[in-house]
C-alpha atoms as a PDB file:
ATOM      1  CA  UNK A   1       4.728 -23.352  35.974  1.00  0.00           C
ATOM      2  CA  UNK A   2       4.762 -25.789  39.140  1.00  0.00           C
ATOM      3  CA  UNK A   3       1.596 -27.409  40.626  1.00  0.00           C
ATOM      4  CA  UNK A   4       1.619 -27.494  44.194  1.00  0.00           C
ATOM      5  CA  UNK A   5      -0.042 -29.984  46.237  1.00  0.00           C
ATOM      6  CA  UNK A   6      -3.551 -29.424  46.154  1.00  0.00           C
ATOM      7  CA  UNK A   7      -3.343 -28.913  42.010  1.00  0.00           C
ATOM      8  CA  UNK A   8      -3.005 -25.361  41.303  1.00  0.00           C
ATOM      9  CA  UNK A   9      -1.004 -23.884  39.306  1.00  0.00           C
ATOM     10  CA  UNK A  10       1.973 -21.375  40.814  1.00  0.00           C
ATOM     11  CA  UNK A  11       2.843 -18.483  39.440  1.00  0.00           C
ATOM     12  CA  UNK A  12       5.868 -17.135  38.492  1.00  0.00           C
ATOM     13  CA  UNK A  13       6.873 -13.357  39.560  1.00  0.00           C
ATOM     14  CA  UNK A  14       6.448 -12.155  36.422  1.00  0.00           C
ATOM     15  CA  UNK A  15       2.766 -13.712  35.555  1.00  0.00           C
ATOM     16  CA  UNK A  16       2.106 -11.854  39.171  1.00  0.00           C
ATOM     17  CA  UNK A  17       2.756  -8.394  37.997  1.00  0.00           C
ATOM     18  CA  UNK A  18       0.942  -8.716  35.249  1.00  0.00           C
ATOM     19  CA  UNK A  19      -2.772  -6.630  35.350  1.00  0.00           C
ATOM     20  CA  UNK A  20      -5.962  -9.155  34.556  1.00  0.00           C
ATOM     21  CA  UNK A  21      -6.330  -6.311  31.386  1.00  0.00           C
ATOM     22  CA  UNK A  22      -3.200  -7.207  29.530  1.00  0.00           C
ATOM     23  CA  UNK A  23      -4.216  -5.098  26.036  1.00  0.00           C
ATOM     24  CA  UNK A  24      -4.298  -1.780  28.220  1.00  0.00           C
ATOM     25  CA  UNK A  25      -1.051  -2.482  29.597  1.00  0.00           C
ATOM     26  CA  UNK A  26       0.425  -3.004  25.813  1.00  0.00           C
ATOM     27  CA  UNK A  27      -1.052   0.254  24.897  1.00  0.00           C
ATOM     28  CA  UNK A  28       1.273   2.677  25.819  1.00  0.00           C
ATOM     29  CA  UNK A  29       4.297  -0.082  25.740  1.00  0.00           C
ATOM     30  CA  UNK A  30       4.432   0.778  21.364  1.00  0.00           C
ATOM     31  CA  UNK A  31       7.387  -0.348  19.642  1.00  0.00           C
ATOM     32  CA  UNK A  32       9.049   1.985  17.037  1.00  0.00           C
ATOM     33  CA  UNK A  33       8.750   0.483  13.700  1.00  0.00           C
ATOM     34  CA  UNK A  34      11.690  -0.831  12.273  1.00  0.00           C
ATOM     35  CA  UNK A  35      13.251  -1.225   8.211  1.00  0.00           C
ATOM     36  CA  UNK A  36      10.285   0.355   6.614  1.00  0.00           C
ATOM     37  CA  UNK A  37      10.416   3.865   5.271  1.00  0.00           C
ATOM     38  CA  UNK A  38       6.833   5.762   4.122  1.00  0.00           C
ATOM     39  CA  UNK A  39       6.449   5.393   0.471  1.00  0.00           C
ATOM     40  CA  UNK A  40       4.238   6.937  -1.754  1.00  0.00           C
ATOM     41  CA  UNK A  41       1.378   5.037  -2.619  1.00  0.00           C
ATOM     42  CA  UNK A  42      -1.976   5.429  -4.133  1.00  0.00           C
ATOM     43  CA  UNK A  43      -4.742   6.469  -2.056  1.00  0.00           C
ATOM     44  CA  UNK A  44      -7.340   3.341  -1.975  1.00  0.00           C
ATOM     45  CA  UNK A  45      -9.994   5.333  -0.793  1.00  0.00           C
ATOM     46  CA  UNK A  46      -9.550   7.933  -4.203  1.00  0.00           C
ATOM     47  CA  UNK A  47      -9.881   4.705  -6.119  1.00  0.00           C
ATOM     48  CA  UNK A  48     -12.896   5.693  -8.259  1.00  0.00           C
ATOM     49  CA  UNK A  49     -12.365   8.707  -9.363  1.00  0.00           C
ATOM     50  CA  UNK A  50      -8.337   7.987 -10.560  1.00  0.00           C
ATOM     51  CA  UNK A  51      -9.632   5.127 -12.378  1.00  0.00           C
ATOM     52  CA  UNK A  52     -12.230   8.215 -14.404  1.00  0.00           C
ATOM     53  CA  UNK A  53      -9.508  10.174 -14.951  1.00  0.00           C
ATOM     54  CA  UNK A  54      -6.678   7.588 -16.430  1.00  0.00           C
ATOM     55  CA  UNK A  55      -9.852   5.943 -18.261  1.00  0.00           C
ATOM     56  CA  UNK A  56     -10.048   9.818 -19.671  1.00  0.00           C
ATOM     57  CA  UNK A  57      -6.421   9.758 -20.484  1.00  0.00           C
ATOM     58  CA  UNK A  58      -5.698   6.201 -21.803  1.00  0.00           C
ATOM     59  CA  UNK A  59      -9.515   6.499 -23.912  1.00  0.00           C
ATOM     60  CA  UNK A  60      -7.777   9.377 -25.818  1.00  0.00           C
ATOM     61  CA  UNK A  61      -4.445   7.412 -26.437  1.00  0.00           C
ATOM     62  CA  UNK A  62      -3.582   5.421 -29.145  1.00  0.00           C
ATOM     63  CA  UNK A  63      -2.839   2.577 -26.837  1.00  0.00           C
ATOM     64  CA  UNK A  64      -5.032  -0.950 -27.706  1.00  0.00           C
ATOM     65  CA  UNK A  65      -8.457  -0.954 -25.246  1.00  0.00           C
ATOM     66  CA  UNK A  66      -7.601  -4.157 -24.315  1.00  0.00           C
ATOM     67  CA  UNK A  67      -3.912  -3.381 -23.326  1.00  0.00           C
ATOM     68  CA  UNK A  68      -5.253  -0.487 -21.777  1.00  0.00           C
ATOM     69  CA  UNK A  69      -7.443  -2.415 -19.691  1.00  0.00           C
ATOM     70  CA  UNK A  70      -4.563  -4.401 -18.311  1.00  0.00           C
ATOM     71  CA  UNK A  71      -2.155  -1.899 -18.158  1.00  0.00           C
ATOM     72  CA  UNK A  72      -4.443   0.195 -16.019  1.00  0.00           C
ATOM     73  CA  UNK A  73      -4.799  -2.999 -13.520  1.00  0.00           C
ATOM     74  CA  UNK A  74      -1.463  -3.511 -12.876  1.00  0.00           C
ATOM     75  CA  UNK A  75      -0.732   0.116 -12.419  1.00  0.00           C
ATOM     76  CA  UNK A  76      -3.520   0.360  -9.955  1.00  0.00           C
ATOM     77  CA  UNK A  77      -2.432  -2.560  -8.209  1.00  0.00           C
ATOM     78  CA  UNK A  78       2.208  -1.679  -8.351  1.00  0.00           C
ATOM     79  CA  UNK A  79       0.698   1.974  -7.112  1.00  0.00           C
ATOM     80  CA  UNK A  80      -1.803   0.340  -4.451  1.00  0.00           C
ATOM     81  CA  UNK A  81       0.844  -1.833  -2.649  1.00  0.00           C
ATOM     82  CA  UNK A  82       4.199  -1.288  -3.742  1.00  0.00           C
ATOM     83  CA  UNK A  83       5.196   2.180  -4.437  1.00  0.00           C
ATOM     84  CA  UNK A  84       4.085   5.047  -6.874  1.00  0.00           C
ATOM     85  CA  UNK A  85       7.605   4.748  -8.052  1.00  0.00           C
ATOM     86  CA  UNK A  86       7.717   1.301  -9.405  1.00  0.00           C
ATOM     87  CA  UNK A  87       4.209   1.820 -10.823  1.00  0.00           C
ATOM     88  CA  UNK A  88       6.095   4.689 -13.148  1.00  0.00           C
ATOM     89  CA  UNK A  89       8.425   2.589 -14.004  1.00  0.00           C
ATOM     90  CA  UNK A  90       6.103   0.323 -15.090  1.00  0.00           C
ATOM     91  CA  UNK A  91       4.714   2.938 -17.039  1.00  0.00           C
ATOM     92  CA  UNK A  92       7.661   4.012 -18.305  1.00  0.00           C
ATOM     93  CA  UNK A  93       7.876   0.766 -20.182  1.00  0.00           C
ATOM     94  CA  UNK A  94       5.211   1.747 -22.207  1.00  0.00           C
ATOM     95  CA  UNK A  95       6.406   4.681 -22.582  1.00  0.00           C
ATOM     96  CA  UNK A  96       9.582   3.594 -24.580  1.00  0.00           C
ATOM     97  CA  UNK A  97       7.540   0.819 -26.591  1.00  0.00           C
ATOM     98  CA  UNK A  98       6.025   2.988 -27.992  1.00  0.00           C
ATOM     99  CA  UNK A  99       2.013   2.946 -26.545  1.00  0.00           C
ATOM    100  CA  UNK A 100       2.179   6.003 -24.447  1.00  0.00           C
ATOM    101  CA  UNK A 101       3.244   9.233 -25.768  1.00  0.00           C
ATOM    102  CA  UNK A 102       5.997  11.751 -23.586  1.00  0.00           C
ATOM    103  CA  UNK A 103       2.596  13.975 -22.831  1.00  0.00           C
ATOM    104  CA  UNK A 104       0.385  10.993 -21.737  1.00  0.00           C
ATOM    105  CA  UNK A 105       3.018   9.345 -19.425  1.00  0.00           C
ATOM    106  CA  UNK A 106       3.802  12.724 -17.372  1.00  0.00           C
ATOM    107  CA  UNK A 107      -0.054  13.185 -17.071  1.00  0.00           C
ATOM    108  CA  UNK A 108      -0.229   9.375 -15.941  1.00  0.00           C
ATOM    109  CA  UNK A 109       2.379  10.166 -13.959  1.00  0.00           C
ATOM    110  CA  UNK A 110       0.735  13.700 -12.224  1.00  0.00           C
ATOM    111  CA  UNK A 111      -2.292  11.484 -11.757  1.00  0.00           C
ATOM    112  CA  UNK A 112      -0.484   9.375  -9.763  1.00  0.00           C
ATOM    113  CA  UNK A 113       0.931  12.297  -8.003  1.00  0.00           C
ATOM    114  CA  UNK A 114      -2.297  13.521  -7.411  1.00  0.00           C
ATOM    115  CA  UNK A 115      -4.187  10.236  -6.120  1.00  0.00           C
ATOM    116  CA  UNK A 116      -1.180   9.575  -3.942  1.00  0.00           C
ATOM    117  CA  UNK A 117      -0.362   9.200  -0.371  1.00  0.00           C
ATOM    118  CA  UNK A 118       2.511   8.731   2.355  1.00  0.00           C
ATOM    119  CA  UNK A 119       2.204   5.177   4.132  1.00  0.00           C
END
């Protein structure tokens, strides 16, 4: 920007165009989104009653309360902000050391289904 002689500040063409209410105009100008594709993930605001249900469902396993406990966090949190999908992975883990049974992962796995949503 140039100053003129009496000290204030010139515009350029382009600051003249623009309206005084700048958030309006950027409005309707929305950008497509780019590189990132809808994934399933867990619905935040169905927190509370997924966590009853895999309580239910990990409460009747033979899996250790304590590893329970933590294996429920992280699930909640992989399913919250990753993906469903790498939260049944994670799962799966269990499922092949031996904590989970076949039965108890698919019904993990429909509860995550279930509690799930596109974003």
């Amino acid at each position: 920007m140039a100053e003129n002689k009496v000290g204030a500040v010139k515009k350029t063409p382009a600051q003249q165009k623009s309206s005084p209410n700048k958030q309006s105009d950027r409005r309707f100008k929305s950008k497509p989104k780019s590189g990132s594709k809808r994934q399933s993930m867990l619905n935040t605001q169905r927190l509370a009653p997924f966590k009853y249900d895999m309580n239910e469902l990990l409460s009747a396993s033979a899996m250790d309360p304590a590893k329970a406990s933590s294996f429920l966090a992280t699930v909640i949190a992989k399913a919250s902000r990753v993906s469903t999908k790498d939260a049944k992975e994670f799962a799966k883990t269990f499922l092949e050391a031996g904590d989970l049974t076949k039965e108890e992962f698919d019904r993990a796995c429909k509860l995550m289904d279930k509690y799930s949503k596109y974003r």
